[in-house]
PDB file of N, CA and C in Angstrom:
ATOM      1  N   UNK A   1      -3.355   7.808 -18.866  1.00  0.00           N
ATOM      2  CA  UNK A   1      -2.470   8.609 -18.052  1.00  0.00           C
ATOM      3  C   UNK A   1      -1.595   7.681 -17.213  1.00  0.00           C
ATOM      4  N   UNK A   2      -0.690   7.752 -16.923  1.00  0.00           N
ATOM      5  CA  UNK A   2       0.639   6.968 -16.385  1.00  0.00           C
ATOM      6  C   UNK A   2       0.898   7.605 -14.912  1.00  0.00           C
ATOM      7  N   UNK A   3       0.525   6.579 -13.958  1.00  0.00           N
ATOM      8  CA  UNK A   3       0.653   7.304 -12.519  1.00  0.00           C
ATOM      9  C   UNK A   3       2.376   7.008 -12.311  1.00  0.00           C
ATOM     10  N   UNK A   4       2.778   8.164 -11.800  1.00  0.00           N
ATOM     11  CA  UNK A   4       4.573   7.872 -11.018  1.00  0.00           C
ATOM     12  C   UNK A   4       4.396   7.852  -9.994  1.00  0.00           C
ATOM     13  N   UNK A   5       4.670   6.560  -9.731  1.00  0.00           N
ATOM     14  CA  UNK A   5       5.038   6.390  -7.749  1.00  0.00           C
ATOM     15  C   UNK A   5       6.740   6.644  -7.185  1.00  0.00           C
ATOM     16  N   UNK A   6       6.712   7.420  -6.445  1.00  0.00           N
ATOM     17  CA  UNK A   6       7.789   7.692  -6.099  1.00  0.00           C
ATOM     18  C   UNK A   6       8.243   6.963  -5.440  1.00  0.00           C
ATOM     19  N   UNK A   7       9.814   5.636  -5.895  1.00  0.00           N
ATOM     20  CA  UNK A   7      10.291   4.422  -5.016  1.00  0.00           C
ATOM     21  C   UNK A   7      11.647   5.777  -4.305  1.00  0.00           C
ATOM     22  N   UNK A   8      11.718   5.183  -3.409  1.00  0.00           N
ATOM     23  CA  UNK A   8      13.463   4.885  -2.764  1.00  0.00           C
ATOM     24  C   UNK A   8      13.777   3.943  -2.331  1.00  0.00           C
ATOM     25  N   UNK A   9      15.237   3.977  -2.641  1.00  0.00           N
ATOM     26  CA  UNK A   9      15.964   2.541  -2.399  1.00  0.00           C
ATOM     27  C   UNK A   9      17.157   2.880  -0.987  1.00  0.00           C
ATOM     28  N   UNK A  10      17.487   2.189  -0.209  1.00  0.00           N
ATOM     29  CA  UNK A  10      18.016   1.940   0.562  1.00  0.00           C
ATOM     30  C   UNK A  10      18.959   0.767   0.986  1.00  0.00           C
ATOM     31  N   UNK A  11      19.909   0.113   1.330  1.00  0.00           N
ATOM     32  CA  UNK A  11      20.524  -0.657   2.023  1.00  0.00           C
ATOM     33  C   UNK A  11      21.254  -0.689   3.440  1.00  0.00           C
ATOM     34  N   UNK A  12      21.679  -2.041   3.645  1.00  0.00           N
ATOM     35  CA  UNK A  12      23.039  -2.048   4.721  1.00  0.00           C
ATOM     36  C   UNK A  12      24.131  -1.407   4.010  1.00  0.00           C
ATOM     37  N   UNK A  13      25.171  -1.241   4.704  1.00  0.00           N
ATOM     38  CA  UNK A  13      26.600  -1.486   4.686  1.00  0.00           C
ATOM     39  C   UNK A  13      27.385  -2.074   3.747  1.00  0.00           C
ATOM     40  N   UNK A  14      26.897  -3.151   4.072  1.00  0.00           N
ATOM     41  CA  UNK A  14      27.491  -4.383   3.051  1.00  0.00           C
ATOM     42  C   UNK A  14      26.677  -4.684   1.720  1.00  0.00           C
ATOM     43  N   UNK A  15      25.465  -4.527   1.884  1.00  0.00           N
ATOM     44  CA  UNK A  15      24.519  -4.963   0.424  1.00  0.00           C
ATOM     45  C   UNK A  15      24.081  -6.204   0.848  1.00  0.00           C
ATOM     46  N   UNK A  16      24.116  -6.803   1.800  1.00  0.00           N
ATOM     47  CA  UNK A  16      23.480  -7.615   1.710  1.00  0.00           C
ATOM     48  C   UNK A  16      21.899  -7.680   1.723  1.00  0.00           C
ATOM     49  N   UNK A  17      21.495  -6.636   2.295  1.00  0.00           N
ATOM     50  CA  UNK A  17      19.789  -6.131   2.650  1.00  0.00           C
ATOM     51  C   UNK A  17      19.693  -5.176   1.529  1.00  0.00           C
ATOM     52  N   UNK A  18      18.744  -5.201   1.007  1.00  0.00           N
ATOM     53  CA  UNK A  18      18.117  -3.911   0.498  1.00  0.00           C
ATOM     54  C   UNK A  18      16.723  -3.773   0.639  1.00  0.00           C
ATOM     55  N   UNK A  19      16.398  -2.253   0.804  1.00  0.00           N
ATOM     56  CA  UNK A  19      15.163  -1.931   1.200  1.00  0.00           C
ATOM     57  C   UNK A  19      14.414  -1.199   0.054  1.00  0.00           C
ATOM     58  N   UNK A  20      13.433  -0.595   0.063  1.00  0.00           N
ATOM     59  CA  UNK A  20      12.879   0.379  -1.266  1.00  0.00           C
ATOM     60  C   UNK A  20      11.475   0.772  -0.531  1.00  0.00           C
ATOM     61  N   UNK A  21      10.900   2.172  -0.657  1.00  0.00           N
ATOM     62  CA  UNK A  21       9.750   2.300   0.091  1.00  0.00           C
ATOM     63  C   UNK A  21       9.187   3.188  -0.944  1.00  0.00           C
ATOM     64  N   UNK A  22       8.069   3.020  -0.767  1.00  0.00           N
ATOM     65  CA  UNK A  22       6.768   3.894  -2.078  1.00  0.00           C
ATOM     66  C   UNK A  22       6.353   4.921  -1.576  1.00  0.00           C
ATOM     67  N   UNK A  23       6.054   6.110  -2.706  1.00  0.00           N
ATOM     68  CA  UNK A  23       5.238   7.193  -2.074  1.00  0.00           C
ATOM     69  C   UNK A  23       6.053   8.382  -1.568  1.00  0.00           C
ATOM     70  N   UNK A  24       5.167   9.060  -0.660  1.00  0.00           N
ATOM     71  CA  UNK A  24       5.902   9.970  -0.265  1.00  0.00           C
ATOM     72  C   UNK A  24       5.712   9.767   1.384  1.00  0.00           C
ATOM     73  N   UNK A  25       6.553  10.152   2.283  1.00  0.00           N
ATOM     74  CA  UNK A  25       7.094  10.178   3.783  1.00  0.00           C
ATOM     75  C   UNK A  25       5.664  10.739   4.406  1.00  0.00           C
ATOM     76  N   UNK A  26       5.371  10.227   5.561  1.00  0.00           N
ATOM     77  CA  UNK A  26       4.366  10.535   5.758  1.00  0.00           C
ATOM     78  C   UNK A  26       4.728  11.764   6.901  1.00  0.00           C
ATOM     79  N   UNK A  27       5.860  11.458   7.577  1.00  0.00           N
ATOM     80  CA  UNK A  27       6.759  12.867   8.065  1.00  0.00           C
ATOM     81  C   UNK A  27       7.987  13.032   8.541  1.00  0.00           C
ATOM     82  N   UNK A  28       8.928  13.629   8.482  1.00  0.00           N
ATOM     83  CA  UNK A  28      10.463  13.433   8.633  1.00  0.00           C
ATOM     84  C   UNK A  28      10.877  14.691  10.112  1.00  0.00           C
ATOM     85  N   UNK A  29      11.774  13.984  10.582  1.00  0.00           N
ATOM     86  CA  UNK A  29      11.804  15.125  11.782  1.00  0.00           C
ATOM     87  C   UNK A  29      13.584  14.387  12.172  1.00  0.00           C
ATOM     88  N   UNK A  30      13.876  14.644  13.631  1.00  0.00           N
ATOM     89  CA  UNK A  30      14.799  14.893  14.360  1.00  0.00           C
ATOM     90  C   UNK A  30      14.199  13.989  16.122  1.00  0.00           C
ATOM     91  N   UNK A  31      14.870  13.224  16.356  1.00  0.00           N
ATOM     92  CA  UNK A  31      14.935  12.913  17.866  1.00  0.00           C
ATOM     93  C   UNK A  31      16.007  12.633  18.751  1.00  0.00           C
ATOM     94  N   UNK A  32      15.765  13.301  19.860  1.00  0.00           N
ATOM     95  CA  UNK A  32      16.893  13.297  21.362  1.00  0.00           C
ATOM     96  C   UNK A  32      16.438  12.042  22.129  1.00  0.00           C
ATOM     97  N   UNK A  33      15.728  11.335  21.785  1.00  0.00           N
ATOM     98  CA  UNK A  33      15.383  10.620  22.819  1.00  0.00           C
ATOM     99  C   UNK A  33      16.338   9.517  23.663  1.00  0.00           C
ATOM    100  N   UNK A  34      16.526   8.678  24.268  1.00  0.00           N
ATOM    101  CA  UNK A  34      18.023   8.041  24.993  1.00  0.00           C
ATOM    102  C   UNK A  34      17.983   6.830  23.735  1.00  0.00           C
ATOM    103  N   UNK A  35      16.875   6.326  23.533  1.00  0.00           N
ATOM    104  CA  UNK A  35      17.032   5.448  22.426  1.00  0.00           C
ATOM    105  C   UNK A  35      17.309   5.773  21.334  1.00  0.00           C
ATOM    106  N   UNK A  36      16.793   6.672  20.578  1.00  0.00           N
ATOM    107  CA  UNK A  36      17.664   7.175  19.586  1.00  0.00           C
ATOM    108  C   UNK A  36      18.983   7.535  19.118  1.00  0.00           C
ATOM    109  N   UNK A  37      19.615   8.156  20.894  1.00  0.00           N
ATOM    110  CA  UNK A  37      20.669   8.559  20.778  1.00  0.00           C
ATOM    111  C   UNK A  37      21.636   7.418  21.074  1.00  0.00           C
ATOM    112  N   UNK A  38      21.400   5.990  21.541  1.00  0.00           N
ATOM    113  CA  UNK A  38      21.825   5.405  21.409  1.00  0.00           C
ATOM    114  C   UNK A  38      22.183   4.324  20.447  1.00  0.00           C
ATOM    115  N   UNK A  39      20.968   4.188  19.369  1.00  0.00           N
ATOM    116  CA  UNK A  39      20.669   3.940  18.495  1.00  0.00           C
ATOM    117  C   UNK A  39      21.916   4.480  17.172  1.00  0.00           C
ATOM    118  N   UNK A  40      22.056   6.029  17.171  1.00  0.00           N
ATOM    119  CA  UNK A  40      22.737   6.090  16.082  1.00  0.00           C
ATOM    120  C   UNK A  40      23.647   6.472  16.633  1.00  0.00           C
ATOM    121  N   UNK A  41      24.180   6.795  18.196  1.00  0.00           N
ATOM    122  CA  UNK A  41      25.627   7.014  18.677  1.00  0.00           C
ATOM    123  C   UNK A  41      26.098   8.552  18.533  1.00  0.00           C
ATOM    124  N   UNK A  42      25.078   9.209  18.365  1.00  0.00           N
ATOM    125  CA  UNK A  42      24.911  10.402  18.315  1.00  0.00           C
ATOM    126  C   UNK A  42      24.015  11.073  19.599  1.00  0.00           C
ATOM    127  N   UNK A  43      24.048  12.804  19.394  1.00  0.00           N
ATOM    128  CA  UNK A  43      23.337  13.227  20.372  1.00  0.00           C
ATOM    129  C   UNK A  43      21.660  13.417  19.657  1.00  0.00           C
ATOM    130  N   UNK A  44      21.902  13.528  18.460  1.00  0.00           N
ATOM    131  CA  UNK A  44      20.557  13.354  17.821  1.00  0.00           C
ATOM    132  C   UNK A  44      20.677  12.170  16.571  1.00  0.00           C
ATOM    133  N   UNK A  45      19.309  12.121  16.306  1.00  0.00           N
ATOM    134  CA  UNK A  45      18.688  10.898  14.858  1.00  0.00           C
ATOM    135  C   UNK A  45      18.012  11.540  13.997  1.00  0.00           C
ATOM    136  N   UNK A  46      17.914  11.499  12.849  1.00  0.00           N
ATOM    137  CA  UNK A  46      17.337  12.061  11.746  1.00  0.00           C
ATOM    138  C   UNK A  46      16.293  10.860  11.820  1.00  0.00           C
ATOM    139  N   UNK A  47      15.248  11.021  11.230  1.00  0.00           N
ATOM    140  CA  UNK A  47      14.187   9.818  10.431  1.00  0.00           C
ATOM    141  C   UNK A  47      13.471  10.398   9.773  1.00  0.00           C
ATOM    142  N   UNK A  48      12.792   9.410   8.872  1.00  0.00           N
ATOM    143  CA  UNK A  48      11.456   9.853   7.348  1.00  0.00           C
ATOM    144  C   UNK A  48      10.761   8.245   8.660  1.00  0.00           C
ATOM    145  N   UNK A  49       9.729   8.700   8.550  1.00  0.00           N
ATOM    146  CA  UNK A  49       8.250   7.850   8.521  1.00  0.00           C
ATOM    147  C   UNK A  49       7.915   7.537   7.623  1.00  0.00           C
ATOM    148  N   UNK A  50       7.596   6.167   7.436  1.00  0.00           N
ATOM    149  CA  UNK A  50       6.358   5.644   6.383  1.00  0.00           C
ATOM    150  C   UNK A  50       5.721   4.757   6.910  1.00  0.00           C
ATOM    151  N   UNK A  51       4.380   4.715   6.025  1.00  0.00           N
ATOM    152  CA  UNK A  51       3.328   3.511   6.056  1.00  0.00           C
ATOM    153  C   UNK A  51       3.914   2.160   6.028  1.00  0.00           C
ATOM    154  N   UNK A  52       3.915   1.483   6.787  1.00  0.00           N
ATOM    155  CA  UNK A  52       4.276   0.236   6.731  1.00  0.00           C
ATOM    156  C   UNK A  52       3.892  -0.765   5.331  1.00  0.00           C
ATOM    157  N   UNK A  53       2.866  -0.213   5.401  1.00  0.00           N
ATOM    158  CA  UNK A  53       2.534  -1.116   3.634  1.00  0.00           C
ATOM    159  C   UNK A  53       3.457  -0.641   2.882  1.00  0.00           C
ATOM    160  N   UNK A  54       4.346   0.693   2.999  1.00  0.00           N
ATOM    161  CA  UNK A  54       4.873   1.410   1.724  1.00  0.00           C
ATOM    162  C   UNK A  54       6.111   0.558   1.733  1.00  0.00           C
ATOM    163  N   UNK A  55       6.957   0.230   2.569  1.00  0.00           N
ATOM    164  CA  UNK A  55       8.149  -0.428   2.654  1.00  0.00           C
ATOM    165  C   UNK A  55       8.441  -1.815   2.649  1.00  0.00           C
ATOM    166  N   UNK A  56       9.459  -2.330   1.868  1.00  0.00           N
ATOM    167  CA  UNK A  56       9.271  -3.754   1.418  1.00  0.00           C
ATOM    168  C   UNK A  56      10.973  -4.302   1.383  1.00  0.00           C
ATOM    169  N   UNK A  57      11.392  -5.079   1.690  1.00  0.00           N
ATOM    170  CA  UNK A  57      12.618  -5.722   1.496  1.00  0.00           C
ATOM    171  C   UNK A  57      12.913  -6.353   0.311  1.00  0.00           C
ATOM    172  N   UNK A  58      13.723  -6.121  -0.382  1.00  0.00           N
ATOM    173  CA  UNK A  58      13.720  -6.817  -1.898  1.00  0.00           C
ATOM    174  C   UNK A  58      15.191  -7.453  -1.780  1.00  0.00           C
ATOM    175  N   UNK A  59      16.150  -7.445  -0.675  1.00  0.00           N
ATOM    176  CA  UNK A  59      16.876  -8.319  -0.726  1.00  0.00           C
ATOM    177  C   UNK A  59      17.327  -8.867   0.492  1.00  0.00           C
ATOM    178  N   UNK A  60      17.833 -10.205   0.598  1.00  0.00           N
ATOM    179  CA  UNK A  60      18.434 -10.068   2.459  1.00  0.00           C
ATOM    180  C   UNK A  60      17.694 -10.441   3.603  1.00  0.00           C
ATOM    181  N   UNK A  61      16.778 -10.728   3.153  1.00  0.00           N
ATOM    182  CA  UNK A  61      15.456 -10.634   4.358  1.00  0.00           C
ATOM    183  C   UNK A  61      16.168 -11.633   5.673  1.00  0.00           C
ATOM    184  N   UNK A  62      16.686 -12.732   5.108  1.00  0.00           N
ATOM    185  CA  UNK A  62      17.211 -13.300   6.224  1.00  0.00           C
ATOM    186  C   UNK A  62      18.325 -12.812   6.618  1.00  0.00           C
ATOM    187  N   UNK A  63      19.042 -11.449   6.339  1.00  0.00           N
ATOM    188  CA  UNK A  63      19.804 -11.422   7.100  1.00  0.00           C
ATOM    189  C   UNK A  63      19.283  -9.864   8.143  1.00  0.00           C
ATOM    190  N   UNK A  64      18.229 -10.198   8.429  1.00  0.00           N
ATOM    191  CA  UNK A  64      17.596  -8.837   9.212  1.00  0.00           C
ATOM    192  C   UNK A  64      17.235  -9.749  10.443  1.00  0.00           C
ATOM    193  N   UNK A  65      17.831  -8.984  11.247  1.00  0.00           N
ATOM    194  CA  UNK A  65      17.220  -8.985  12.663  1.00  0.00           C
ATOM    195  C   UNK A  65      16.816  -8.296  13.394  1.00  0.00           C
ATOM    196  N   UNK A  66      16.604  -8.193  14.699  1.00  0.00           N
ATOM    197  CA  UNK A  66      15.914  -6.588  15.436  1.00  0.00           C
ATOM    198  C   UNK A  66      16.362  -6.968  16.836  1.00  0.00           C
ATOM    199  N   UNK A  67      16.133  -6.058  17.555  1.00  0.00           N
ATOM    200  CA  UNK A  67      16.428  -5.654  18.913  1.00  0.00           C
ATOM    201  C   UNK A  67      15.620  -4.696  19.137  1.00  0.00           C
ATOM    202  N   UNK A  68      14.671  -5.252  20.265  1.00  0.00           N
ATOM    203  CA  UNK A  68      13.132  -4.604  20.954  1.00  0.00           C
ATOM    204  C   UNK A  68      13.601  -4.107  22.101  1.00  0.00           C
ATOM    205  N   UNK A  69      14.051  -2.845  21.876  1.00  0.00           N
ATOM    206  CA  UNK A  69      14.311  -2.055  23.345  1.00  0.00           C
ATOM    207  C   UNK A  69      13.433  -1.989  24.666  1.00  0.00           C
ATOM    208  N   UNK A  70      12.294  -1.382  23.534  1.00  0.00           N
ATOM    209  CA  UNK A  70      10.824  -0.940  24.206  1.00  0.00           C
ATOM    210  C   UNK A  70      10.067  -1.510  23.390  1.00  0.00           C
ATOM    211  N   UNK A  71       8.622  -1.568  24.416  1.00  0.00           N
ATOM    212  CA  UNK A  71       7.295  -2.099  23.689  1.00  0.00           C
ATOM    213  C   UNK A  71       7.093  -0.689  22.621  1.00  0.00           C
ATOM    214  N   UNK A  72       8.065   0.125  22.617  1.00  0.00           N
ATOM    215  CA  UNK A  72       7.645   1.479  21.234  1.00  0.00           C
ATOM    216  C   UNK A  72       8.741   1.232  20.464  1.00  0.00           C
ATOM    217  N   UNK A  73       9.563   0.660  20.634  1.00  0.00           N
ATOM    218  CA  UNK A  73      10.638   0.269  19.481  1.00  0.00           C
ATOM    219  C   UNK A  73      11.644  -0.453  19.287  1.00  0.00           C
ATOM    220  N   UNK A  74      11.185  -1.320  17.720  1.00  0.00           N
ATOM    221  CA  UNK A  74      12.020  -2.687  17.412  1.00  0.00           C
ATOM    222  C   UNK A  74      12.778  -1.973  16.087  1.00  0.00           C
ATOM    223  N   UNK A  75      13.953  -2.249  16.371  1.00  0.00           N
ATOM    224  CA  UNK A  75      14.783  -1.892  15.477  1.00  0.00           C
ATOM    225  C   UNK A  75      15.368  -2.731  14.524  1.00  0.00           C
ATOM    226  N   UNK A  76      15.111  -2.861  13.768  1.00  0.00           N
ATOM    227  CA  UNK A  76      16.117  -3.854  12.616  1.00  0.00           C
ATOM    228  C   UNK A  76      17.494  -3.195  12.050  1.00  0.00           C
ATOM    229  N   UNK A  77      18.301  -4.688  11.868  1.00  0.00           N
ATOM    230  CA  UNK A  77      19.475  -4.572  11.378  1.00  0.00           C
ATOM    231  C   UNK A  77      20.019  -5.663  10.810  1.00  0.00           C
ATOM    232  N   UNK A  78      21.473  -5.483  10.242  1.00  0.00           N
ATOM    233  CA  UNK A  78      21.455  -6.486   8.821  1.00  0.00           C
ATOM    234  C   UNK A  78      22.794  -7.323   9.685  1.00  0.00           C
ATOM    235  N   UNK A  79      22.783  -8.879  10.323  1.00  0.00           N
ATOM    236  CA  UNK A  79      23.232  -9.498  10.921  1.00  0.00           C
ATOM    237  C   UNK A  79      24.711  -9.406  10.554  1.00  0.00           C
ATOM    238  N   UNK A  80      24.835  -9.219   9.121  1.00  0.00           N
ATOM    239  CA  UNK A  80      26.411  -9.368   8.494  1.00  0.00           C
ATOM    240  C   UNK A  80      27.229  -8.393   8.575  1.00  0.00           C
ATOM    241  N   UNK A  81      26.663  -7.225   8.998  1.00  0.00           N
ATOM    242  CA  UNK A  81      28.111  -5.605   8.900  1.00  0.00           C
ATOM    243  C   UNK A  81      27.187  -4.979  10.200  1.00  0.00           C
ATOM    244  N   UNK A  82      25.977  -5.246  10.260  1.00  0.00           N
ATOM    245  CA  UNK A  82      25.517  -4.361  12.229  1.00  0.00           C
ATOM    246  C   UNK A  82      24.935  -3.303  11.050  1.00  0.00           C
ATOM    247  N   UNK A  83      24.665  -2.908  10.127  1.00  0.00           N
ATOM    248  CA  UNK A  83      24.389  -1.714   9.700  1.00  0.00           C
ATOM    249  C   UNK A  83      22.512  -1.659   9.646  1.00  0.00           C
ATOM    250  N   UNK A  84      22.322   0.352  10.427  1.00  0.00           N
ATOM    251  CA  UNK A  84      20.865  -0.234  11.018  1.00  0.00           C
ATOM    252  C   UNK A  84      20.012   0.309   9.753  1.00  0.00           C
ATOM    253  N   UNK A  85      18.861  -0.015   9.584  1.00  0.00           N
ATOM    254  CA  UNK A  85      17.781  -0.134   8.585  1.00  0.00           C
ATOM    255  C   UNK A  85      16.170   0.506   8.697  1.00  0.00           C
ATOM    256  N   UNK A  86      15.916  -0.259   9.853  1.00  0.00           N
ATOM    257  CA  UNK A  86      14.530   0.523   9.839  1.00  0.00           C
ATOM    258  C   UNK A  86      14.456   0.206  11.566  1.00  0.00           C
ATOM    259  N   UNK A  87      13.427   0.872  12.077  1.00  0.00           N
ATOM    260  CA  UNK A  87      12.895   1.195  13.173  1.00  0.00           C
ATOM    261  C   UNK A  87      11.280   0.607  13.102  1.00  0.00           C
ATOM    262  N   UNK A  88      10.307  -0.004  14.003  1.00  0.00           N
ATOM    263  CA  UNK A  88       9.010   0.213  13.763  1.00  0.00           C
ATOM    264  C   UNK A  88       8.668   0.492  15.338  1.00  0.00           C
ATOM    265  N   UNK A  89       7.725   1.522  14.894  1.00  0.00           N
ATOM    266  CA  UNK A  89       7.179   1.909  16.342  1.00  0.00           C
ATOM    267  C   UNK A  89       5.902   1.859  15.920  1.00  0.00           C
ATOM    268  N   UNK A  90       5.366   0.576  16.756  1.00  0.00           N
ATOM    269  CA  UNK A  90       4.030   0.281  17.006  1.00  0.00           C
ATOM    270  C   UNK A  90       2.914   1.356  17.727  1.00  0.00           C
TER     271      UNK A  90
END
């Protein structure tokens, strides 16, 4: 029997990063919070959650950096176009 793992793929802006995460979302929602909303320059943020094991960089890695607002969230982004990528909240 042949298991299907469900990938998605993702990037920056530019292509220089690419991302890809396994599985399925562990939960997707909506936030107001001041960081968020500053974050995407909006009054709200969309996000999918995943397992940190599920998500992997397959291109670019050096061109990712982050900005640690809060001890709840480091944000990465792709140094060459500013375009943002992932979030981890510890």
């Amino acid at each position: 029997m042949t298991v299907h793992k469900t990938v998605h793929k993702g990037g920056c802006f530019c292509g220089a990063v690419e991302i890809e995460v396994h599985g399925n979302a562990e939960a997707m929602g909506y936030c107001h919070c001041s960081s968020c909303r500053s974050w995407s320059a909006s009054p709200v943020n969309a996000f999918t959650l995943w397992k940190p094991q599920n998500v992997k960089v397959t291109k670019g890695a050096e061109f990712l950096s982050g900005f640690k607002k809060s001890e709840m969230s480091d944000r990465q982004f792709c140094t060459k176009c500013g375009g943002h990528l992932m979030t981890d909240h510890p």
